[in-house]
PDB file of N, CA and C in Angstrom:
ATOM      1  N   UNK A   1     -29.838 -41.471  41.480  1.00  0.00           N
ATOM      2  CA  UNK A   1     -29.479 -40.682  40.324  1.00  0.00           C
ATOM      3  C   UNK A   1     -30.435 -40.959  39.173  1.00  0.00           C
ATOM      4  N   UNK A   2     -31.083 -42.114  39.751  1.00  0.00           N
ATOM      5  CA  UNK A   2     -31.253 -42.380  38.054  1.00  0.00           C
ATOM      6  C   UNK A   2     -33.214 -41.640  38.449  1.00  0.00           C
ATOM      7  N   UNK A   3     -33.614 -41.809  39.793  1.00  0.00           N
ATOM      8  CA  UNK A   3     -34.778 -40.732  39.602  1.00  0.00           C
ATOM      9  C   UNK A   3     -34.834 -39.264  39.568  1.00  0.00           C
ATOM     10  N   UNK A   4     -33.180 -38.563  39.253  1.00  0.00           N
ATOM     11  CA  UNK A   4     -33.051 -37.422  38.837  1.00  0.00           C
ATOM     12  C   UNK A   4     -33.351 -37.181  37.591  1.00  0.00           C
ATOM     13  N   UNK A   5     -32.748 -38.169  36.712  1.00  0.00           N
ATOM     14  CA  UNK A   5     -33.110 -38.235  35.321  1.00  0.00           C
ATOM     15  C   UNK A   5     -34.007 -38.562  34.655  1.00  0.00           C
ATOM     16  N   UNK A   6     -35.232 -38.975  34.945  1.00  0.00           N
ATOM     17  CA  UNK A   6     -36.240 -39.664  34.936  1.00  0.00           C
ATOM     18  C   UNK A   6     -37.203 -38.519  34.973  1.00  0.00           C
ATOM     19  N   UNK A   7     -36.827 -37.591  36.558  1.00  0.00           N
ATOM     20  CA  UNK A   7     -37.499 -36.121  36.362  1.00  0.00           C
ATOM     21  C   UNK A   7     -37.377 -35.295  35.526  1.00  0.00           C
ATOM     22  N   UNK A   8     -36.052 -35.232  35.291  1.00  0.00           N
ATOM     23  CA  UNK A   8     -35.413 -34.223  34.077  1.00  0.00           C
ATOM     24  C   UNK A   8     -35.722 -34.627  33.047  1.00  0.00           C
ATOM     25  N   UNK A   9     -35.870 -36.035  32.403  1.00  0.00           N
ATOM     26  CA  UNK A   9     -36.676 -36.406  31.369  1.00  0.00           C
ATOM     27  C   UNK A   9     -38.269 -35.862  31.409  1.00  0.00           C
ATOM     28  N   UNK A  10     -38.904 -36.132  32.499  1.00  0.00           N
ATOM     29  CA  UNK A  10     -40.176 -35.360  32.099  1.00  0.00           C
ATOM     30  C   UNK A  10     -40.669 -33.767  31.917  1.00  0.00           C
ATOM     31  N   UNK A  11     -39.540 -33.115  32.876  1.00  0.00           N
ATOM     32  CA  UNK A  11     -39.924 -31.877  32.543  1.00  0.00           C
ATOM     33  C   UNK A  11     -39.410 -31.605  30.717  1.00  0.00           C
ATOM     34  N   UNK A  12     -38.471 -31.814  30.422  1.00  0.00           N
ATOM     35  CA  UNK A  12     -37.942 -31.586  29.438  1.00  0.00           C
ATOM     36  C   UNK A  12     -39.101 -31.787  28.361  1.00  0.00           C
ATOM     37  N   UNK A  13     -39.891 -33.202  28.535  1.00  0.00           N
ATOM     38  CA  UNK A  13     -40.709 -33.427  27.572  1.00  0.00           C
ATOM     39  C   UNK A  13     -42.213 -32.645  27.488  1.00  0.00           C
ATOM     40  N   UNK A  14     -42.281 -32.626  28.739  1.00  0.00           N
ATOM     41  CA  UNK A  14     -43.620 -31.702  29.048  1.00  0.00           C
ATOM     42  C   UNK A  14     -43.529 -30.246  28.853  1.00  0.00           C
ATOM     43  N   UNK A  15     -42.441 -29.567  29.686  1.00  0.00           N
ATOM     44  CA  UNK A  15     -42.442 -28.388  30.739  1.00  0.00           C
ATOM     45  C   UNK A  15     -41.996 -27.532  29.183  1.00  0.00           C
ATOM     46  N   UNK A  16     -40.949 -28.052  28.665  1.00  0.00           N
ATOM     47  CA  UNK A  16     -40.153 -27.091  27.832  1.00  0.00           C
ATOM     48  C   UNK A  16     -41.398 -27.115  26.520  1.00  0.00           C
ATOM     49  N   UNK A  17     -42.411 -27.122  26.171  1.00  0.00           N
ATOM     50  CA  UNK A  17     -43.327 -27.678  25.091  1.00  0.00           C
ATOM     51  C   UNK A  17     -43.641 -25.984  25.027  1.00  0.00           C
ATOM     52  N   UNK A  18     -43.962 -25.512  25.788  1.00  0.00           N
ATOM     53  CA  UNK A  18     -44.277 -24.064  26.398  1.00  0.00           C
ATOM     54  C   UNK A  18     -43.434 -22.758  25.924  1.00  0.00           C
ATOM     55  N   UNK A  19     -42.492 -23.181  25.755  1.00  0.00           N
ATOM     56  CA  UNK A  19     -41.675 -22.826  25.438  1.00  0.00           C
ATOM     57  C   UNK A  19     -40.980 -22.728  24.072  1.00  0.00           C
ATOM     58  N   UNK A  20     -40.883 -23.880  23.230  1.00  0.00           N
ATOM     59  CA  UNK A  20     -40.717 -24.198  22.021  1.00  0.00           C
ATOM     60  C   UNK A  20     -42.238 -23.522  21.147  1.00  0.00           C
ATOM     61  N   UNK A  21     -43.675 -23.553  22.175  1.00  0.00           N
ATOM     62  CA  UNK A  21     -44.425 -23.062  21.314  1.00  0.00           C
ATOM     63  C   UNK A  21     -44.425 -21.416  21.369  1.00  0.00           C
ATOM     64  N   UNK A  22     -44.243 -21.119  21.996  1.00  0.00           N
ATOM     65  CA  UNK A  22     -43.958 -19.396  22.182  1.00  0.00           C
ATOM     66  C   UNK A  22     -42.343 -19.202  21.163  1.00  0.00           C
ATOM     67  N   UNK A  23     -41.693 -20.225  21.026  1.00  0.00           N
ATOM     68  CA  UNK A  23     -40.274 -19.754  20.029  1.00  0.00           C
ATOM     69  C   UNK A  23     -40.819 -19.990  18.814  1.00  0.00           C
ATOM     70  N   UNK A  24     -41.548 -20.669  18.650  1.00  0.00           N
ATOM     71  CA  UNK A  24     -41.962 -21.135  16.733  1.00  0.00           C
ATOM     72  C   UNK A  24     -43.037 -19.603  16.323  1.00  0.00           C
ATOM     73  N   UNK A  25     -43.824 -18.881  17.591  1.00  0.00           N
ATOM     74  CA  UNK A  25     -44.420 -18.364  17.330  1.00  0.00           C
ATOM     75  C   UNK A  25     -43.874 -17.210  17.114  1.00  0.00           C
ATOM     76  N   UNK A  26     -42.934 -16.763  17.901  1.00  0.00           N
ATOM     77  CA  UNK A  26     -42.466 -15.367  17.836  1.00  0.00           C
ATOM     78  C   UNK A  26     -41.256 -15.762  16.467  1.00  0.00           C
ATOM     79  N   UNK A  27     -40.993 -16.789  16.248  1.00  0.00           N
ATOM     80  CA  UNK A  27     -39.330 -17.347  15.168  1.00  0.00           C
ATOM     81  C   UNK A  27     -38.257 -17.067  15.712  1.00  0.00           C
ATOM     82  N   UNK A  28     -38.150 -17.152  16.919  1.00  0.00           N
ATOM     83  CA  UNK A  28     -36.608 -17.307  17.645  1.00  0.00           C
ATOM     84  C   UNK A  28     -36.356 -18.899  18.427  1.00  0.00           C
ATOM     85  N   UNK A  29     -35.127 -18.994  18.820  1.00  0.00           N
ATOM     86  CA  UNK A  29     -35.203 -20.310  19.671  1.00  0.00           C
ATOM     87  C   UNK A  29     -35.664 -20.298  20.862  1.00  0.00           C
ATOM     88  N   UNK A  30     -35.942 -21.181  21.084  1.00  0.00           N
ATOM     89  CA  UNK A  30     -37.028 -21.590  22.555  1.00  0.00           C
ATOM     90  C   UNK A  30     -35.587 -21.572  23.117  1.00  0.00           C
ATOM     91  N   UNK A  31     -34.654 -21.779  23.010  1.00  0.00           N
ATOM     92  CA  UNK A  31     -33.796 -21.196  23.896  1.00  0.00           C
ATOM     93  C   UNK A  31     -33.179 -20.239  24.610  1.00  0.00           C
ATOM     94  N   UNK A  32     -33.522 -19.090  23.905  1.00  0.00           N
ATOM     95  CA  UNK A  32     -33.707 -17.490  24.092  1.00  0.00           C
ATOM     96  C   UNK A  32     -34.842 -17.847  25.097  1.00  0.00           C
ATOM     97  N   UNK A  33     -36.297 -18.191  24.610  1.00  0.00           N
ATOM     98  CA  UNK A  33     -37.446 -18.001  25.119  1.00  0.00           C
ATOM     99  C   UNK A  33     -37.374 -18.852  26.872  1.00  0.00           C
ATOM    100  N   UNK A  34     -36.734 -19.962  27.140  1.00  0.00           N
ATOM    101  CA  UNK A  34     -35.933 -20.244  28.536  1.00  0.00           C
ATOM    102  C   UNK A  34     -35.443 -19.925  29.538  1.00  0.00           C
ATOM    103  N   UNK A  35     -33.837 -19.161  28.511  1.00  0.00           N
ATOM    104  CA  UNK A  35     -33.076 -18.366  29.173  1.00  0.00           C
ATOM    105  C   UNK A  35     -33.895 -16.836  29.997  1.00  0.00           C
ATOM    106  N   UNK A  36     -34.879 -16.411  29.158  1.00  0.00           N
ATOM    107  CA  UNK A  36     -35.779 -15.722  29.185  1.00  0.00           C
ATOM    108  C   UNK A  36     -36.837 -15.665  30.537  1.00  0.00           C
ATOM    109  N   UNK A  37     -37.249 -16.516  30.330  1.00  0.00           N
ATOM    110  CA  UNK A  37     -38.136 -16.992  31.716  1.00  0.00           C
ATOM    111  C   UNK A  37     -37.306 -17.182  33.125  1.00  0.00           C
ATOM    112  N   UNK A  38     -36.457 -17.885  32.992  1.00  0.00           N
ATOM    113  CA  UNK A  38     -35.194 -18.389  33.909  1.00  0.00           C
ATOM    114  C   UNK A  38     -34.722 -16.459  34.603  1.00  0.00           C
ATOM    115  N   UNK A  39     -34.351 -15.557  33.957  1.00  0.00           N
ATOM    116  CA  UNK A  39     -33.778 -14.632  34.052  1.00  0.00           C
ATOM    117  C   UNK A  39     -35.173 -13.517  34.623  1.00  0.00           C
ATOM    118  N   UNK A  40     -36.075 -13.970  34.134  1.00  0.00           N
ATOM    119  CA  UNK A  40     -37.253 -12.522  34.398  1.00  0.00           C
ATOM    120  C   UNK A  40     -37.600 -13.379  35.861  1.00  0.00           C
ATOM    121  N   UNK A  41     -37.526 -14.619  36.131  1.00  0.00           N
ATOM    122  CA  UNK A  41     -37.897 -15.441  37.400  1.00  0.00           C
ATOM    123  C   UNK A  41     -37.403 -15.105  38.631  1.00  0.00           C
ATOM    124  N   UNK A  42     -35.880 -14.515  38.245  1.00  0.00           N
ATOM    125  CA  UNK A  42     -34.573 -14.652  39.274  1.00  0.00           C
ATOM    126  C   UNK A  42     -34.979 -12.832  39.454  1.00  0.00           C
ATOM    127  N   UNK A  43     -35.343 -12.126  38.330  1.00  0.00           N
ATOM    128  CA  UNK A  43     -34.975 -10.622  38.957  1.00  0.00           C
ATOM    129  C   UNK A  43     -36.472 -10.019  39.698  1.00  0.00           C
ATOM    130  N   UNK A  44     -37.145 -10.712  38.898  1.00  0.00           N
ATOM    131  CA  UNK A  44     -38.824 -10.365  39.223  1.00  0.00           C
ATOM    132  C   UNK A  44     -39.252 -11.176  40.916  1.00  0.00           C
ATOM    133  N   UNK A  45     -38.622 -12.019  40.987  1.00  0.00           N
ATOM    134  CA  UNK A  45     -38.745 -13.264  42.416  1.00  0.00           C
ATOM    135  C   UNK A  45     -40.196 -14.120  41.879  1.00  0.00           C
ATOM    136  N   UNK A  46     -40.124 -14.656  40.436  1.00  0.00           N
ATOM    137  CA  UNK A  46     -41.076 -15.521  40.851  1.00  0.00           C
ATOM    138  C   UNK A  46     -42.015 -14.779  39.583  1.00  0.00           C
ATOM    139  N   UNK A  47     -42.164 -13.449  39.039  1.00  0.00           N
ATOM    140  CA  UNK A  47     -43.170 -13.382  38.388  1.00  0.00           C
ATOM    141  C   UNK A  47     -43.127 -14.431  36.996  1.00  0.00           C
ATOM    142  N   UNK A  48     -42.011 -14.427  36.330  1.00  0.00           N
ATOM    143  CA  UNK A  48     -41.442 -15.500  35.214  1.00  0.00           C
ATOM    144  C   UNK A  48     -42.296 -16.740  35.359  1.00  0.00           C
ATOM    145  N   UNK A  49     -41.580 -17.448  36.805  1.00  0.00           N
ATOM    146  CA  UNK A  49     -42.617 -19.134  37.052  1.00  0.00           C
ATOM    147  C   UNK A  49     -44.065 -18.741  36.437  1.00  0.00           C
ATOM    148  N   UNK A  50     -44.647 -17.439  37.417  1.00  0.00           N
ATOM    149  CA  UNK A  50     -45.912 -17.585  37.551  1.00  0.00           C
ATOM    150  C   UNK A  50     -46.368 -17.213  36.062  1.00  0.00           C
ATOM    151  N   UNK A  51     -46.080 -16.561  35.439  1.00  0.00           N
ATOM    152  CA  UNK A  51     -46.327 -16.180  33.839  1.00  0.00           C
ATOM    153  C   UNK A  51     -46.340 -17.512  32.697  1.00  0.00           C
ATOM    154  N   UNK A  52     -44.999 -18.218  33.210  1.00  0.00           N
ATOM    155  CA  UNK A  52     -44.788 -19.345  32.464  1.00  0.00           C
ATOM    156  C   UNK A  52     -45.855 -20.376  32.891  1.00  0.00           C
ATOM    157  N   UNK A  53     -46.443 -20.755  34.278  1.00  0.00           N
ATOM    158  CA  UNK A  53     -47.319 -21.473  34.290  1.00  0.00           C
ATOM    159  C   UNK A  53     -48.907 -21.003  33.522  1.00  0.00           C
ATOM    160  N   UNK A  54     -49.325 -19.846  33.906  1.00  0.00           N
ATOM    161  CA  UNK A  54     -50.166 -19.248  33.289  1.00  0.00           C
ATOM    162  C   UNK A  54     -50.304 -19.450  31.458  1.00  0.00           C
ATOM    163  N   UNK A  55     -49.105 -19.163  31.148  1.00  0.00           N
ATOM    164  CA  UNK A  55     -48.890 -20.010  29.330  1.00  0.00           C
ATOM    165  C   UNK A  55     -49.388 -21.232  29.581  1.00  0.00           C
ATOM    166  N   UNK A  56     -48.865 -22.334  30.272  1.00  0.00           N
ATOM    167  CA  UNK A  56     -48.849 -23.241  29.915  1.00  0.00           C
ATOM    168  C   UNK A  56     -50.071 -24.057  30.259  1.00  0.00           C
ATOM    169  N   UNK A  57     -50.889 -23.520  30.988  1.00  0.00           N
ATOM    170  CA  UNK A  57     -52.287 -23.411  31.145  1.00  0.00           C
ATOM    171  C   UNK A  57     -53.404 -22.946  30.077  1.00  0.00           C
ATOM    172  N   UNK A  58     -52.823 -21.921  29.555  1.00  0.00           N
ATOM    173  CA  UNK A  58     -53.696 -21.323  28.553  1.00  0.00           C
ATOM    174  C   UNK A  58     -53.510 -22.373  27.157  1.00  0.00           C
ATOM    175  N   UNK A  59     -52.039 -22.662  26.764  1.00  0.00           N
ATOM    176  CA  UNK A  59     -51.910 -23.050  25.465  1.00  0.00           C
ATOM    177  C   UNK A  59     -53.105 -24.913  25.598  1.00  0.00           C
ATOM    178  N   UNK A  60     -52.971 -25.015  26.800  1.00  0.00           N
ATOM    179  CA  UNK A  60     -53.537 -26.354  26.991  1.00  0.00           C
ATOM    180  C   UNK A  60     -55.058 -26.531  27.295  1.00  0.00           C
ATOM    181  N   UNK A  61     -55.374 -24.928  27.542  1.00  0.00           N
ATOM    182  CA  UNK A  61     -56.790 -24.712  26.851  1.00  0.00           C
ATOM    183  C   UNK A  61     -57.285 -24.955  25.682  1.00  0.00           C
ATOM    184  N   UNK A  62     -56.485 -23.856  24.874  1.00  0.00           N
ATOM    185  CA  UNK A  62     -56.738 -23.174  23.483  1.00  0.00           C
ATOM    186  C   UNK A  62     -56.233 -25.088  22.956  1.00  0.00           C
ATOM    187  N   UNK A  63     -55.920 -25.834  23.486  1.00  0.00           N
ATOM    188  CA  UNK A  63     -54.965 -26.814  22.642  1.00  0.00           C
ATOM    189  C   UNK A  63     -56.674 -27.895  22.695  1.00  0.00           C
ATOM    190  N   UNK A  64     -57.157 -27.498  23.977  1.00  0.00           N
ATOM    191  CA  UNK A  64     -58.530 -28.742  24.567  1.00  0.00           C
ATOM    192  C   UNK A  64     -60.345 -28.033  22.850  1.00  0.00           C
ATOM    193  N   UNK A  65     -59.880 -26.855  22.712  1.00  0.00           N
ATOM    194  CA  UNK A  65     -60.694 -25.871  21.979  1.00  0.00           C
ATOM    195  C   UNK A  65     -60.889 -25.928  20.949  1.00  0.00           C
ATOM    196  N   UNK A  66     -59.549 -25.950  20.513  1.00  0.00           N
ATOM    197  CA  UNK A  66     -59.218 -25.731  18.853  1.00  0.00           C
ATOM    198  C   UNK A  66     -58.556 -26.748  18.471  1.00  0.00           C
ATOM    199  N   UNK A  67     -59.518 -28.206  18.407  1.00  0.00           N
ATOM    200  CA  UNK A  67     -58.371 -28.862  17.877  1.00  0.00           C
ATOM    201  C   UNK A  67     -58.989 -28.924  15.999  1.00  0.00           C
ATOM    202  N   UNK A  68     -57.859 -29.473  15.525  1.00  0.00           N
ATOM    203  CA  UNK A  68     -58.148 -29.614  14.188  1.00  0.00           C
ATOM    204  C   UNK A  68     -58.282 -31.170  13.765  1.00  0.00           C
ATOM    205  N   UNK A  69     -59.388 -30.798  12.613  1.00  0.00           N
ATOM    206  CA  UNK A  69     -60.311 -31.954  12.272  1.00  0.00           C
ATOM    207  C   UNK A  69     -59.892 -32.025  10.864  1.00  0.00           C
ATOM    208  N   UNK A  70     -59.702 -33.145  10.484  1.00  0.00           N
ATOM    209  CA  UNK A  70     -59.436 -33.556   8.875  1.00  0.00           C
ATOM    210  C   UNK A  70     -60.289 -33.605   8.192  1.00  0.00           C
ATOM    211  N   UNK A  71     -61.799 -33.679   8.748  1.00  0.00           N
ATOM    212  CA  UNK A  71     -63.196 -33.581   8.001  1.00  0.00           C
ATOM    213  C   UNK A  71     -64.573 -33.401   8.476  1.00  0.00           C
ATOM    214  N   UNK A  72     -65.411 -32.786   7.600  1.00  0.00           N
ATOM    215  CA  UNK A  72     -67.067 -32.591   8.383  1.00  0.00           C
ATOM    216  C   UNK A  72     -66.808 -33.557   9.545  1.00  0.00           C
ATOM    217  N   UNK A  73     -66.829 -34.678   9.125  1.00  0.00           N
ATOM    218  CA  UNK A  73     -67.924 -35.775  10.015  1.00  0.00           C
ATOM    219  C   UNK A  73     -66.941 -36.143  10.891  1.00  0.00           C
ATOM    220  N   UNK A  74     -65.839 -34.951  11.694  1.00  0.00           N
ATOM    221  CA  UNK A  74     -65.250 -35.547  12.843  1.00  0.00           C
ATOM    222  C   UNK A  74     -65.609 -34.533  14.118  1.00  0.00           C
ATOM    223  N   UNK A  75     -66.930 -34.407  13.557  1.00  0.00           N
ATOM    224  CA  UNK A  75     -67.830 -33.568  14.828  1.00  0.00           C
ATOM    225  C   UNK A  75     -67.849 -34.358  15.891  1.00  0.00           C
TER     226      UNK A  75
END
């Protein structure tokens, strides 16, 4: 049991990040934005996962790209 929770601790910390950043962006709760994925997953068979991984790929691009610098000389 306790390496159930251990998993569920990591997705939670990782997986749902994806999620919370697509809710801050649009200004709804990442809980909508979940339920959301969860529901387009189940009717679509799978396109949801594959969309949601695709985010979470991209934001961790754009995240490797654009990071922000506090000054010139942190070239």
């Amino acid at each position: 049991m306790n390496l159930f929770y251990t998993l569920l601790y990591y997705f939670q910390k990782r997986g749902f990040e994806v999620c919370r950043r697509i809710a801050e962006r649009l200004g709804i709760r990442a809980r909508v934005v979940r339920t959301s994925f969860i529901y387009l997953t189940f009717v679509t068979i799978g396109f949801g996962f594959a969309l949601y991984l695709f985010l979470a790929f991209w934001l961790k691009i754009k995240d490797l790209i654009y990071t922000k610098r506090t000054s010139v000389f942190d070239l």
